[in-house]
N, C-alpha and C. Protein backbone atom coordinates (compact mmCIF):
# COMPACT_ATOMS: atom_id res chain seq x y z
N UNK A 1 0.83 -1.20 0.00
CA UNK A 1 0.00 0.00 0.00
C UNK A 1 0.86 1.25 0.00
N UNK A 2 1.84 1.28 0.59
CA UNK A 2 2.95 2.35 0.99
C UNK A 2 3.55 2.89 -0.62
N UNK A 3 3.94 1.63 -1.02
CA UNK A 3 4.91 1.31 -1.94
C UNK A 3 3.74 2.17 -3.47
N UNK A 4 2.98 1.44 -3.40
CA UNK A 4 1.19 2.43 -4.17
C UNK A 4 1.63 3.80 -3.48
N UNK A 5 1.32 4.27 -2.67
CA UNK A 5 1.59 5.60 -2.49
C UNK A 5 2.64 6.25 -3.01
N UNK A 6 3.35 5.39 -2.34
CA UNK A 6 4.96 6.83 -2.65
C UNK A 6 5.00 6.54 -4.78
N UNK A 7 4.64 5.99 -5.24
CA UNK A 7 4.78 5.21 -6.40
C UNK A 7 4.09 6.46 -7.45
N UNK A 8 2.53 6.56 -6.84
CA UNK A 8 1.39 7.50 -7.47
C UNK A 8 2.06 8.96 -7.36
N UNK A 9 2.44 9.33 -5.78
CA UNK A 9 2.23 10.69 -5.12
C UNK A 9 1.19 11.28 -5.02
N UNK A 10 1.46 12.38 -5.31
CA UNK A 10 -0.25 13.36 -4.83
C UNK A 10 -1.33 13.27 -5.84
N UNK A 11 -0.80 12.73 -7.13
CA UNK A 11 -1.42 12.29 -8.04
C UNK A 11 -3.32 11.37 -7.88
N UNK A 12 -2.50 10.62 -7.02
CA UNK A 12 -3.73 9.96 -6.70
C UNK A 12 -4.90 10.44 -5.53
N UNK A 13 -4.51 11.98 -5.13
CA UNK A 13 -5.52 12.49 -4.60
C UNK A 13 -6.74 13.91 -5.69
N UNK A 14 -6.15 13.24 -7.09
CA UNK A 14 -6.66 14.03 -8.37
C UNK A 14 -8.48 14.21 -8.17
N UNK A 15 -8.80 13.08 -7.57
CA UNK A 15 -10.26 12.89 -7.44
C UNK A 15 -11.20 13.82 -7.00
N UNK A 16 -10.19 13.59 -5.63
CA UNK A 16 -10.39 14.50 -4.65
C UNK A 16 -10.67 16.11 -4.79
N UNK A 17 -9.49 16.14 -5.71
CA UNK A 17 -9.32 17.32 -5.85
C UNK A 17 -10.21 18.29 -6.66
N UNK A 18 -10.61 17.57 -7.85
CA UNK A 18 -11.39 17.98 -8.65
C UNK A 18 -12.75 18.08 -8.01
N UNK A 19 -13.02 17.10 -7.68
CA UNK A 19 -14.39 17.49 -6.82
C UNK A 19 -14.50 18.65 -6.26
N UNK A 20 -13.41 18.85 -5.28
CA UNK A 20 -13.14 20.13 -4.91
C UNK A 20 -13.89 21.19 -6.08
N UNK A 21 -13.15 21.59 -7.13
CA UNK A 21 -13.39 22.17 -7.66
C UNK A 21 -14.75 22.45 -8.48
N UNK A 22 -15.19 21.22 -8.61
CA UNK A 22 -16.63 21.01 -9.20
C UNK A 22 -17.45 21.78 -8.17
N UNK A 23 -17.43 21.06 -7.09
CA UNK A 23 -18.22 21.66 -6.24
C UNK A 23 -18.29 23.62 -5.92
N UNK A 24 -17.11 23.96 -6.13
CA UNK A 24 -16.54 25.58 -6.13
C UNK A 24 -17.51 26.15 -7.05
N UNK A 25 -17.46 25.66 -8.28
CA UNK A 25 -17.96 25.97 -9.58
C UNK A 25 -19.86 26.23 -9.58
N UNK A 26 -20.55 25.53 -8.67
CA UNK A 26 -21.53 25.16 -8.34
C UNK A 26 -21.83 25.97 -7.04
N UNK A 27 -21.28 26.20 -6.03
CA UNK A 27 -21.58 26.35 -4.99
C UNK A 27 -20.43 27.14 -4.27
N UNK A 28 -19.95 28.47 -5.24
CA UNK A 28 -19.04 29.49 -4.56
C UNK A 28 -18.58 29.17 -3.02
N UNK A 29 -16.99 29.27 -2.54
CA UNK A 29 -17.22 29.62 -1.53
C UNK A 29 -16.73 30.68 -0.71
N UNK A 30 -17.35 31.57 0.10
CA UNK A 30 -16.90 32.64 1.13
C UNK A 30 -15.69 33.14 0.56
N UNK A 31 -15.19 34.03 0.19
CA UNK A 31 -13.68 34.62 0.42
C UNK A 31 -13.67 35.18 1.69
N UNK A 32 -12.44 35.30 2.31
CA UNK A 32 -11.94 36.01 3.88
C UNK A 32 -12.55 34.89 5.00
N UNK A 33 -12.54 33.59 4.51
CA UNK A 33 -13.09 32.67 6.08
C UNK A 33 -11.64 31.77 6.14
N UNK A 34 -12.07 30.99 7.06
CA UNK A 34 -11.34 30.72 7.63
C UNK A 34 -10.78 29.00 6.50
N UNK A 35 -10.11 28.72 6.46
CA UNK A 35 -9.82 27.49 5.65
C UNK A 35 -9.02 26.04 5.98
N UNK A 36 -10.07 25.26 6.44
CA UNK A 36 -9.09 23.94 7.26
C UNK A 36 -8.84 22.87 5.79
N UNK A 37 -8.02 22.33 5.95
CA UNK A 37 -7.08 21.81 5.15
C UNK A 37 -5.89 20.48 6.29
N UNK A 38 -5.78 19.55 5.16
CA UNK A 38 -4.92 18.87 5.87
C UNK A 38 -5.54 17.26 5.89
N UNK A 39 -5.23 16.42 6.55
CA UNK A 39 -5.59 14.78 6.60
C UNK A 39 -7.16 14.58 6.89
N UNK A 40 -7.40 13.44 7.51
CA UNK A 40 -8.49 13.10 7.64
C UNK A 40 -9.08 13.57 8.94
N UNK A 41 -8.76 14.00 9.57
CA UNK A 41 -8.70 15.15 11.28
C UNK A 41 -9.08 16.01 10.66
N UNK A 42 -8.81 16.62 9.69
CA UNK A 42 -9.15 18.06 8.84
C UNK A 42 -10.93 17.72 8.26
N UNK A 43 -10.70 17.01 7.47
CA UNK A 43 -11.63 16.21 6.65
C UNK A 43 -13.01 16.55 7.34
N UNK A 44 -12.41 15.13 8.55
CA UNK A 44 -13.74 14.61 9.71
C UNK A 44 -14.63 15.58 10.83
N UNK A 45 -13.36 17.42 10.07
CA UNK A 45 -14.41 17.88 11.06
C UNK A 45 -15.55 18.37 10.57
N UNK A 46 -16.82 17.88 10.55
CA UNK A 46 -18.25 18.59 9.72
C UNK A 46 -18.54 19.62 10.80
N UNK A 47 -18.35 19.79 11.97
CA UNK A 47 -19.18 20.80 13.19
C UNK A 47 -18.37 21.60 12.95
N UNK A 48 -17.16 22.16 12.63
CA UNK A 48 -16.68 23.39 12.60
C UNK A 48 -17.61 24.35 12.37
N UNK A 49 -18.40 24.50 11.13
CA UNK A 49 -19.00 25.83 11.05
C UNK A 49 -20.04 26.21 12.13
N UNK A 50 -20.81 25.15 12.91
CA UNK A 50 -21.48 25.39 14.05
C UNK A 50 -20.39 26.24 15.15
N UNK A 51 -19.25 24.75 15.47
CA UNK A 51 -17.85 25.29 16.46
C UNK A 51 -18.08 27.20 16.45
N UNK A 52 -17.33 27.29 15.31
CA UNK A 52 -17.22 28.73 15.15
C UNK A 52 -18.42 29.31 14.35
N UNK A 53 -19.32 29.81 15.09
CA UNK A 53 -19.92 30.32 14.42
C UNK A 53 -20.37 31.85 13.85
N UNK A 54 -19.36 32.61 14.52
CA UNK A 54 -18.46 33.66 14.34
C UNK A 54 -17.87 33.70 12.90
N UNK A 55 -17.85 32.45 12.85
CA UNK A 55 -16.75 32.62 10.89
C UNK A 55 -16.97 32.18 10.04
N UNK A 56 -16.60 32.41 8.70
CA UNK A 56 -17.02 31.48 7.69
C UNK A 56 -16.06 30.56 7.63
N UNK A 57 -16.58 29.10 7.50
CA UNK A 57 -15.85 27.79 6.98
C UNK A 57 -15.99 26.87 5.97
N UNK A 58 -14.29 26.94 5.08
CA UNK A 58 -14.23 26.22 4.28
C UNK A 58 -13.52 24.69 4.81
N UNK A 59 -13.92 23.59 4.44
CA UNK A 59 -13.29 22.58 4.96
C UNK A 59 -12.59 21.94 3.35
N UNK A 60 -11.36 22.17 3.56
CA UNK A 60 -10.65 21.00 1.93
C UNK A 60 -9.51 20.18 2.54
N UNK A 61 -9.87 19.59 3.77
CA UNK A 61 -8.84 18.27 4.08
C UNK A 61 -9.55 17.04 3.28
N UNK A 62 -8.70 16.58 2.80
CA UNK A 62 -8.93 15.02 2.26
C UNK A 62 -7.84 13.75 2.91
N UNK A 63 -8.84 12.95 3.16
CA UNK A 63 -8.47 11.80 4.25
C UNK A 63 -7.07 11.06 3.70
N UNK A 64 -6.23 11.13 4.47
CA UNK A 64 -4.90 10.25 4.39
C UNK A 64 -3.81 11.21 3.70
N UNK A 65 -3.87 12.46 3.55
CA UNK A 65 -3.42 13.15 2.65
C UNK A 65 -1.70 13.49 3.84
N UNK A 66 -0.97 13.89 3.39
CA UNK A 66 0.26 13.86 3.75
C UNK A 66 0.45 15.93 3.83
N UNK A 67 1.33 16.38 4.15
CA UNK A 67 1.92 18.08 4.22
C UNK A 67 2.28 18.02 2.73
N UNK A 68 3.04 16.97 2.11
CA UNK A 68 3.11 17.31 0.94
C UNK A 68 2.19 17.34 -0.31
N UNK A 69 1.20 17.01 0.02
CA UNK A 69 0.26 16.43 -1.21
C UNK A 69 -0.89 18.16 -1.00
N UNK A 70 -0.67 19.08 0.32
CA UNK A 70 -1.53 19.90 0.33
C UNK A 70 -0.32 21.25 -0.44
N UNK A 71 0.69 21.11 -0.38
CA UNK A 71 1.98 21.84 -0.84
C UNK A 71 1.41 21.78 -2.34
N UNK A 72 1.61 20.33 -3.17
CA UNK A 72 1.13 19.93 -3.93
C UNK A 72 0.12 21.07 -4.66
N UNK A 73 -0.96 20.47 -3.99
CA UNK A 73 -2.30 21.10 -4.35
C UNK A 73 -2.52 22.79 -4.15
N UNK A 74 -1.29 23.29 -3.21
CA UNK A 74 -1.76 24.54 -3.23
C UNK A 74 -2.56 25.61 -4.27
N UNK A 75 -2.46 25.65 -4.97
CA UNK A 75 -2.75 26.35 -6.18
C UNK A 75 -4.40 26.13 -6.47
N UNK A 76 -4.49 25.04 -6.34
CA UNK A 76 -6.23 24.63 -6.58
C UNK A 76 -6.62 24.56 -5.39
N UNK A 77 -6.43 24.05 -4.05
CA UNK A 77 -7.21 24.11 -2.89
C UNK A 77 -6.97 24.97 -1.28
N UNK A 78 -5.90 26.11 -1.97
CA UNK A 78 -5.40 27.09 -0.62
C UNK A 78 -5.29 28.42 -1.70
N UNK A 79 -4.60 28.93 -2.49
CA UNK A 79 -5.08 29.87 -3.10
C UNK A 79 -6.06 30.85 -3.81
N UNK A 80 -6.89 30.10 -4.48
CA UNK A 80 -8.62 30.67 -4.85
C UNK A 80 -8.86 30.48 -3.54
N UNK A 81 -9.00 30.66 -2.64
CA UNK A 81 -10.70 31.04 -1.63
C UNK A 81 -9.35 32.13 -0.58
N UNK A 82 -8.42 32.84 -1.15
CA UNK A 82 -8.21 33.99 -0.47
C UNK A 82 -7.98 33.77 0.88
N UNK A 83 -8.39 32.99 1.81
CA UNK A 83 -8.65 32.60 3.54
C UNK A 83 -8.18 33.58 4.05
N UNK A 84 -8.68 34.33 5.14
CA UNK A 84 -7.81 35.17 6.16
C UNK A 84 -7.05 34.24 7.26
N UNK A 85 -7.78 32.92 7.27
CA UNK A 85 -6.86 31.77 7.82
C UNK A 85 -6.59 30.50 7.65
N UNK A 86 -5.59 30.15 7.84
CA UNK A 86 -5.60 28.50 7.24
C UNK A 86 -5.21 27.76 8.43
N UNK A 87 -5.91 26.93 9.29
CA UNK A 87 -6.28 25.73 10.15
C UNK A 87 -5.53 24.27 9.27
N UNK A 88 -4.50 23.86 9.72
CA UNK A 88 -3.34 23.28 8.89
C UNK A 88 -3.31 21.79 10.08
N UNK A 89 -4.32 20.74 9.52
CA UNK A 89 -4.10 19.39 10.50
C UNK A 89 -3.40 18.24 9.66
N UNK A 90 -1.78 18.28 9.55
CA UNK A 90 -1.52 16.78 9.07
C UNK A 90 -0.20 16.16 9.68
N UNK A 91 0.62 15.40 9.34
CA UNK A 91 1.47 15.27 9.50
C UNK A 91 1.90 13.53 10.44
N UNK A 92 0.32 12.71 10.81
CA UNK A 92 0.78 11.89 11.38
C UNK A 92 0.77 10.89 10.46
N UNK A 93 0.19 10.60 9.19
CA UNK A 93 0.18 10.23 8.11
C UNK A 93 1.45 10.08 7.19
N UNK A 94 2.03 10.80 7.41
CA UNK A 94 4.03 11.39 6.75
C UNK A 94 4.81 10.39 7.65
N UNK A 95 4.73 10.80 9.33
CA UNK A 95 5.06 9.71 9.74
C UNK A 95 5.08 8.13 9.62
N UNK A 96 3.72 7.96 10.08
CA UNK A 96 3.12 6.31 9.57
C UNK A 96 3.97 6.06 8.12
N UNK A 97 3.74 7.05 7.01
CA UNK A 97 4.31 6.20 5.79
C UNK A 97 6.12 6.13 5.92
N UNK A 98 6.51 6.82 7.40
CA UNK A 98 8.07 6.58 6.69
C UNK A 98 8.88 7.18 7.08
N UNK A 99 8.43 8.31 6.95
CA UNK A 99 8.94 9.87 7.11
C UNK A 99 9.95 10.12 8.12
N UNK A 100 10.77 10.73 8.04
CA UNK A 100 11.00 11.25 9.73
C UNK A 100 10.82 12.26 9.43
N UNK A 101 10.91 12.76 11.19
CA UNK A 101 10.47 14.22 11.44
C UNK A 101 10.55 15.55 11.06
N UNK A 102 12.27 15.74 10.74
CA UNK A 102 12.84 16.69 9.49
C UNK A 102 12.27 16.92 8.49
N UNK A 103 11.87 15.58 8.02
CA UNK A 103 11.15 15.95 6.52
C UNK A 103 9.51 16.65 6.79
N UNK A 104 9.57 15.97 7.33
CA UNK A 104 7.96 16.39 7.75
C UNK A 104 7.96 17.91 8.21
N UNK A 105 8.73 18.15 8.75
CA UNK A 105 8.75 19.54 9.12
C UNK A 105 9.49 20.83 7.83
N UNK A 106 10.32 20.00 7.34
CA UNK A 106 10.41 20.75 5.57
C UNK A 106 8.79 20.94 5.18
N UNK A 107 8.45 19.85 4.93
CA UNK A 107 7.48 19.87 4.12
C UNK A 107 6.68 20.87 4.50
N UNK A 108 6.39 21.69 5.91
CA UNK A 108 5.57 22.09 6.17
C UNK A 108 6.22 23.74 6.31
N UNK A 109 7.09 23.76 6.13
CA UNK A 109 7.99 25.11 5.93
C UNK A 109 7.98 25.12 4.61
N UNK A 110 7.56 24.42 3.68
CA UNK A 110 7.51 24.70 2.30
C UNK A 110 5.96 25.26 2.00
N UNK A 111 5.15 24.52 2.77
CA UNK A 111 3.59 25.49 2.68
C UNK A 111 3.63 26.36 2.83
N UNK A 112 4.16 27.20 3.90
CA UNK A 112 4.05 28.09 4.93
C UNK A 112 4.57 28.95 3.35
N UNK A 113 5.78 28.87 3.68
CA UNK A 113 6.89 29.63 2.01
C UNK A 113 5.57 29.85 0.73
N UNK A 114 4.84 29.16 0.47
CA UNK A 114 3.94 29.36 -0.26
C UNK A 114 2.72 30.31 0.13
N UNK A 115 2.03 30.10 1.34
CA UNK A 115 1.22 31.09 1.88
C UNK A 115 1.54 32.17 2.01
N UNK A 116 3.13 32.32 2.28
CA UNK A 116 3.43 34.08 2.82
C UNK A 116 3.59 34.23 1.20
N UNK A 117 4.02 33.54 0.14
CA UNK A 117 4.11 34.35 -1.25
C UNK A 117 3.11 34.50 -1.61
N UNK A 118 2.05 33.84 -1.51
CA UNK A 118 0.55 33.92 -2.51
C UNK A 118 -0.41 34.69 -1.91
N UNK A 119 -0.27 34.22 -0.61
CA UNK A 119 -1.08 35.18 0.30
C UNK A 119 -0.57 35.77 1.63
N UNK A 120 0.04 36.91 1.02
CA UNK A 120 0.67 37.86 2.26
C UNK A 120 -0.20 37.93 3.80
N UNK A 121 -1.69 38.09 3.10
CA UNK A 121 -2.22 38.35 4.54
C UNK A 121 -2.88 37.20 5.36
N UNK A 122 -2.43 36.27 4.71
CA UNK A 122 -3.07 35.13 5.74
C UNK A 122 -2.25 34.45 6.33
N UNK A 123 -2.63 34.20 7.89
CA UNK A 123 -2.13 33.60 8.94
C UNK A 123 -2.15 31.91 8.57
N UNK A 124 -1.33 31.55 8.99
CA UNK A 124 -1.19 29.90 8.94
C UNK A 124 -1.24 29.44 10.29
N UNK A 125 -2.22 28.62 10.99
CA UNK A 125 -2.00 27.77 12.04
C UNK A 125 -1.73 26.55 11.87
N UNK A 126 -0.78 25.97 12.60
CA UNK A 126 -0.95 24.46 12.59
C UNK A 126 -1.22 23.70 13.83
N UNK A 127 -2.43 23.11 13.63
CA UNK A 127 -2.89 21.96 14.71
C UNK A 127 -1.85 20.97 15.49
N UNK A 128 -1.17 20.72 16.05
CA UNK A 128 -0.62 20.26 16.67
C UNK A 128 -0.67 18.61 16.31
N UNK A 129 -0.08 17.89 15.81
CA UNK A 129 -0.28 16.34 15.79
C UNK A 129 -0.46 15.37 16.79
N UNK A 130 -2.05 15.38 17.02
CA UNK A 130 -2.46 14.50 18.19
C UNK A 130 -1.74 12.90 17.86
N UNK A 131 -2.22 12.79 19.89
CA UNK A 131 -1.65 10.95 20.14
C UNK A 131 -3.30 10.30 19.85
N UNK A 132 -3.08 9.33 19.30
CA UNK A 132 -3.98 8.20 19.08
C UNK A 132 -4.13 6.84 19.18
N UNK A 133 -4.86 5.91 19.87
CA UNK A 133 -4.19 4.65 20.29
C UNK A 133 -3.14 4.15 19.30
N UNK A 134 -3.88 4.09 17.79
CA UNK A 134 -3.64 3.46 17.07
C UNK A 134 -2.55 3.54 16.76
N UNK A 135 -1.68 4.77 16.66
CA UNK A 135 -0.33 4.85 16.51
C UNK A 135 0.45 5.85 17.84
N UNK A 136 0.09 4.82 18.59
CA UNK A 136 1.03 5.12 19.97
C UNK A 136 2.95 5.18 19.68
N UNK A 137 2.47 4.02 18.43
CA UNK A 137 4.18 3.70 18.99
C UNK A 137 4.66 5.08 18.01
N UNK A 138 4.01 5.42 17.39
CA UNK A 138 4.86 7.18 16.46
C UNK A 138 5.10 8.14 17.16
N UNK A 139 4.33 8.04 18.84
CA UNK A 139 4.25 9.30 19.27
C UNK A 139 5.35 10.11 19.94
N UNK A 140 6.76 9.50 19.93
CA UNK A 140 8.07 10.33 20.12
C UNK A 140 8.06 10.91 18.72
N UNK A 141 8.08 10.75 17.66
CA UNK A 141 8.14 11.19 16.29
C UNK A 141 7.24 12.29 16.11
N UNK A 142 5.53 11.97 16.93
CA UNK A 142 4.82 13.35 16.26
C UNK A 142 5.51 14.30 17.27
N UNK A 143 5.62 14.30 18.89
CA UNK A 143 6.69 14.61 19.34
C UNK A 143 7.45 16.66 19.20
N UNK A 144 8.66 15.42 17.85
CA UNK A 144 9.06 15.94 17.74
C UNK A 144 9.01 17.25 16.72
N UNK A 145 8.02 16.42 16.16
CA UNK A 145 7.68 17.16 14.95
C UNK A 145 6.75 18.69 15.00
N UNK A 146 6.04 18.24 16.37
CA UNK A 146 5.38 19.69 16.79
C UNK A 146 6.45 20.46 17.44
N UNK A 147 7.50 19.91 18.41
CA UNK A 147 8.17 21.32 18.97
C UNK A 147 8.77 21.91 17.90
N UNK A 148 9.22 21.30 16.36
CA UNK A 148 9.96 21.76 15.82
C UNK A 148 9.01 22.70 15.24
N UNK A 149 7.98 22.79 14.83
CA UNK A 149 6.82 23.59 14.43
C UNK A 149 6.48 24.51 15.41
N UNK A 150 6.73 23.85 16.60
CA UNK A 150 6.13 25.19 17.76
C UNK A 150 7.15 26.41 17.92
N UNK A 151 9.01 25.96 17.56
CA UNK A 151 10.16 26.55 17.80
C UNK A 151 9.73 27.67 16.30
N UNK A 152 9.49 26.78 15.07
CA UNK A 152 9.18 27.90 14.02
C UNK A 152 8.44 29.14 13.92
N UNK A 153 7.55 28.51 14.70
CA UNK A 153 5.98 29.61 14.98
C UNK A 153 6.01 30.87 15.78
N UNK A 154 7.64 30.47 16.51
CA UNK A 154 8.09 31.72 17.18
C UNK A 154 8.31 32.70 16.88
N UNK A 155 9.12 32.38 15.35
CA UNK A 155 10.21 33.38 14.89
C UNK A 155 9.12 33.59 13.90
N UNK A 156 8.13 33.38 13.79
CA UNK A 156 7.12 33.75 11.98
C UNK A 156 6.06 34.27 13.14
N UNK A 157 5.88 35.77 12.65
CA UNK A 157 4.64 36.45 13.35
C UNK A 157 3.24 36.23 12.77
N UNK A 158 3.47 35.53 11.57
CA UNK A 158 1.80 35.09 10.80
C UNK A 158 1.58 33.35 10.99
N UNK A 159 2.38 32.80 11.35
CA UNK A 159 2.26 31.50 11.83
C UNK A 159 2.24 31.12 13.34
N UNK A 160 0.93 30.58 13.80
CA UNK A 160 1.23 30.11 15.01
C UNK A 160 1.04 28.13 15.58
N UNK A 161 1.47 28.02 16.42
CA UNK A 161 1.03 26.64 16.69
C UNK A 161 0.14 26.28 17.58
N UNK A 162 -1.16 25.56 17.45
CA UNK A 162 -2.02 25.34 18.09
C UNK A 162 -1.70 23.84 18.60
N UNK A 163 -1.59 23.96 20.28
CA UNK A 163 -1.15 22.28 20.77
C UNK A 163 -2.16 22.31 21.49
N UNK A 164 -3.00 21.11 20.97
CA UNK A 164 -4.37 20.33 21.60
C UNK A 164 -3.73 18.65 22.27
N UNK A 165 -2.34 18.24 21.69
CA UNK A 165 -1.55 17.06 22.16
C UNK A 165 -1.75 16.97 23.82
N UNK A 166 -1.75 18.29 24.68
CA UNK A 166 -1.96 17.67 25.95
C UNK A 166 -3.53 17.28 26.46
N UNK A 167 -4.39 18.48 26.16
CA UNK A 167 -5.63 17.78 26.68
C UNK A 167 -6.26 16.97 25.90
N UNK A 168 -5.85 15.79 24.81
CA UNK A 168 -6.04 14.69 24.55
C UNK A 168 -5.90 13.76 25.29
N UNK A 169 -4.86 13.71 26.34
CA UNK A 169 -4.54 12.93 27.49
C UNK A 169 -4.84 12.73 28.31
N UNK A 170 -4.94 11.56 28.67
CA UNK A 170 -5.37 11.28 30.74
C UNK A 170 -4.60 11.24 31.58
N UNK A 171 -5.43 10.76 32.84
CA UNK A 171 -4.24 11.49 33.94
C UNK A 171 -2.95 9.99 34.12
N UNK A 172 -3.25 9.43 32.92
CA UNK A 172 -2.21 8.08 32.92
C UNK A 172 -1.18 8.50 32.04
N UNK A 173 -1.57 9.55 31.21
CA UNK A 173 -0.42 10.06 30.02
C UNK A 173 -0.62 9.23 28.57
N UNK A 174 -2.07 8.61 28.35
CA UNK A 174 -2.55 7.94 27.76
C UNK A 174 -3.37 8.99 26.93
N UNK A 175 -3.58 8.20 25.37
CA UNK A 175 -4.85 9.35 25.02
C UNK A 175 -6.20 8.74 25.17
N UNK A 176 -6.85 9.51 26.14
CA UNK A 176 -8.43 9.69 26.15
C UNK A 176 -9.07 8.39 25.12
N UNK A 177 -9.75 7.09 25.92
CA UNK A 177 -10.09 6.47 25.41
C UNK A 177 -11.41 6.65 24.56
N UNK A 178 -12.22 7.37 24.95
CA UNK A 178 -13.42 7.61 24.39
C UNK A 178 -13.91 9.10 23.88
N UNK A 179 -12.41 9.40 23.06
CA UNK A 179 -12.45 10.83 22.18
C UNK A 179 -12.48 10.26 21.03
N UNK A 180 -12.35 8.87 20.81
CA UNK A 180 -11.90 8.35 19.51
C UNK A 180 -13.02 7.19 18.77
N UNK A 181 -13.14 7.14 17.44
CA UNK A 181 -13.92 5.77 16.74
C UNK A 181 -13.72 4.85 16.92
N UNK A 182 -14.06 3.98 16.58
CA UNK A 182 -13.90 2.42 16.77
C UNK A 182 -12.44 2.09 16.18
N UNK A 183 -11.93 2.98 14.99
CA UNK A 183 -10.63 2.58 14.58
C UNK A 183 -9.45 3.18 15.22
N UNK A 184 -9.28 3.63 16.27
CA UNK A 184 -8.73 4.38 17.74
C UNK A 184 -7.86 4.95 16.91
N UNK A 185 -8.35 5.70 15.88
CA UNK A 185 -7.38 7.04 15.10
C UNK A 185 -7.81 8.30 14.96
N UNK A 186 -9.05 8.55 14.60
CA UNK A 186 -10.27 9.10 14.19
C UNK A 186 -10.69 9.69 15.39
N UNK A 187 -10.66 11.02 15.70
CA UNK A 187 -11.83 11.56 16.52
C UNK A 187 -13.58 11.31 16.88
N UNK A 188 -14.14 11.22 17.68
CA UNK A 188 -15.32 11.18 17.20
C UNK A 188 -15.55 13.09 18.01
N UNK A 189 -17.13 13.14 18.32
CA UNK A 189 -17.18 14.13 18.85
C UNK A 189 -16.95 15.09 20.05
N UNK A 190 -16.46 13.90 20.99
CA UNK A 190 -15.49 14.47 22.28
C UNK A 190 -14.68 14.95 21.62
N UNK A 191 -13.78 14.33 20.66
CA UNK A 191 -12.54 14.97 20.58
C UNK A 191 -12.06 16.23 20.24
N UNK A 192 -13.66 16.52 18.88
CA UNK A 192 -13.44 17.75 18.64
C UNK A 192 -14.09 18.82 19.71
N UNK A 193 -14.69 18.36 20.50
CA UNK A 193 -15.54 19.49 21.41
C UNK A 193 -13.69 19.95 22.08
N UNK A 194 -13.21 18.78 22.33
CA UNK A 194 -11.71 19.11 23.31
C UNK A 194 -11.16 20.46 22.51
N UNK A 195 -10.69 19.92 20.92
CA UNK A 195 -9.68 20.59 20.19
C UNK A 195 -10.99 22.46 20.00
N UNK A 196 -12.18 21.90 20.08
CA UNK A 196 -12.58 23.77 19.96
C UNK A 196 -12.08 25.17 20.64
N UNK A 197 -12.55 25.04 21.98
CA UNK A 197 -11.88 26.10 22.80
C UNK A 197 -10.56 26.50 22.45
N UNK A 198 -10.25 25.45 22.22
CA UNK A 198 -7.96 25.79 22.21
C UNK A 198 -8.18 26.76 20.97
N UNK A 199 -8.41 26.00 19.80
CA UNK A 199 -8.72 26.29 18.53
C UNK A 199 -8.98 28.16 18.56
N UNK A 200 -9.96 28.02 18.88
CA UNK A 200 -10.94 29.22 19.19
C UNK A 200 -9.97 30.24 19.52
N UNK A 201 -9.32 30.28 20.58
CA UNK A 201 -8.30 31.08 21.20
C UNK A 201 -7.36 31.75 19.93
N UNK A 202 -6.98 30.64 18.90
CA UNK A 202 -6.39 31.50 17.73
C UNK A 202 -6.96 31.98 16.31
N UNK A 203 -8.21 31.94 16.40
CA UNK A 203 -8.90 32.16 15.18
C UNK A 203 -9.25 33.88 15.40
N UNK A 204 -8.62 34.62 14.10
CA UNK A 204 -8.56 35.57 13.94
C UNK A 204 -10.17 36.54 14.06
């Protein structure tokens, strides 16, 4: 399956993508809202526009998608809709296929490099890469991969880092058994009620 991936690349999220666009074509959306983007955490959240209901929301995460495949796509699914913000959830996916952390964190300094050229005035957040049963054993790797994102977010005054990684946890240092689906990866709706408030705190 891996070997299919790295083989295709972002290629094989073409589907996806176009839909995207079909749907645009049909059903305008908002310029100046807010724009989540990123894996299937991105994807799975449908309550955002309730969450915030203060803002307008575009949702263009597509499930399993990697930092690079949204780099990729910039042009068709982060540039047309303008965003005054971009809500940025991926990166445990990069891991799982392989990755280490460096790269993963290029990859996501290469978005960023793209947002401040295309769109000067929009802020980039990135979600913090939650723990999940299912891939416990990655979680020195996502780790590391957020402080290195949290150390970036310092020095970039339009990028910040949003860490929801601790109150995912119990008081065992475990993640929260019943924030998650049956496939203990996946949020269900605890999880996102958790990640709102934090969220909230940086939405422009």
């Amino acid at each position: 399956c891996f070997a299919a991936e790295k083989k295709l690349g972002p290629v094989r999220w073409e589907k996806a993508i176009s839909d995207f666009e079909a749907s645009d074509k049909t059903n305008p959306p908002p310029k100046n809202a807010v724009l989540i983007i990123g894996s299937s955490s991105a994807r799975l959240w449908k309550s955002a526009p309730q969450d915030f209901p203060e803002h307008k929301i575009i949702n263009r995460g597509f499930g399993g998608s990697q930092i690079s495949d949204s780099v990729y796509f910039f042009e068709r699914i982060v540039k047309p809709y303008q965003p005054k913000q971009i809500l940025f959830y991926a990166g445990s996916n990069d891991i799982n296929a392989g990755k280490k952390p460096a790269q993963v964190f290029a990859d996501f300094t290469n978005f960023v490099a793209k947002a401040h050229q295309a769109l000067p005035k929009t802020r980039v957040a990135f979600i913090s890469i939650g723990p999940n049963p299912a891939r416990w054993n990655n979680v020195e790797q996502f780790k590391t991969v957020n402080q290195m994102i949290k150390d970036f977010a310092k020095n970039d005054s339009k990028v910040d880092f949003i860490d929801v990684f601790p109150a995912m946890l119990g008081e065992d240092g475990k993640p929260l058994p019943d924030i998650f689906l049956k496939d203990n990866l996946h949020m269900n709706e605890k999880g996102y009620a958790i990640w709102t408030p934090i969220v909230r705190k940086y939405l422009k």
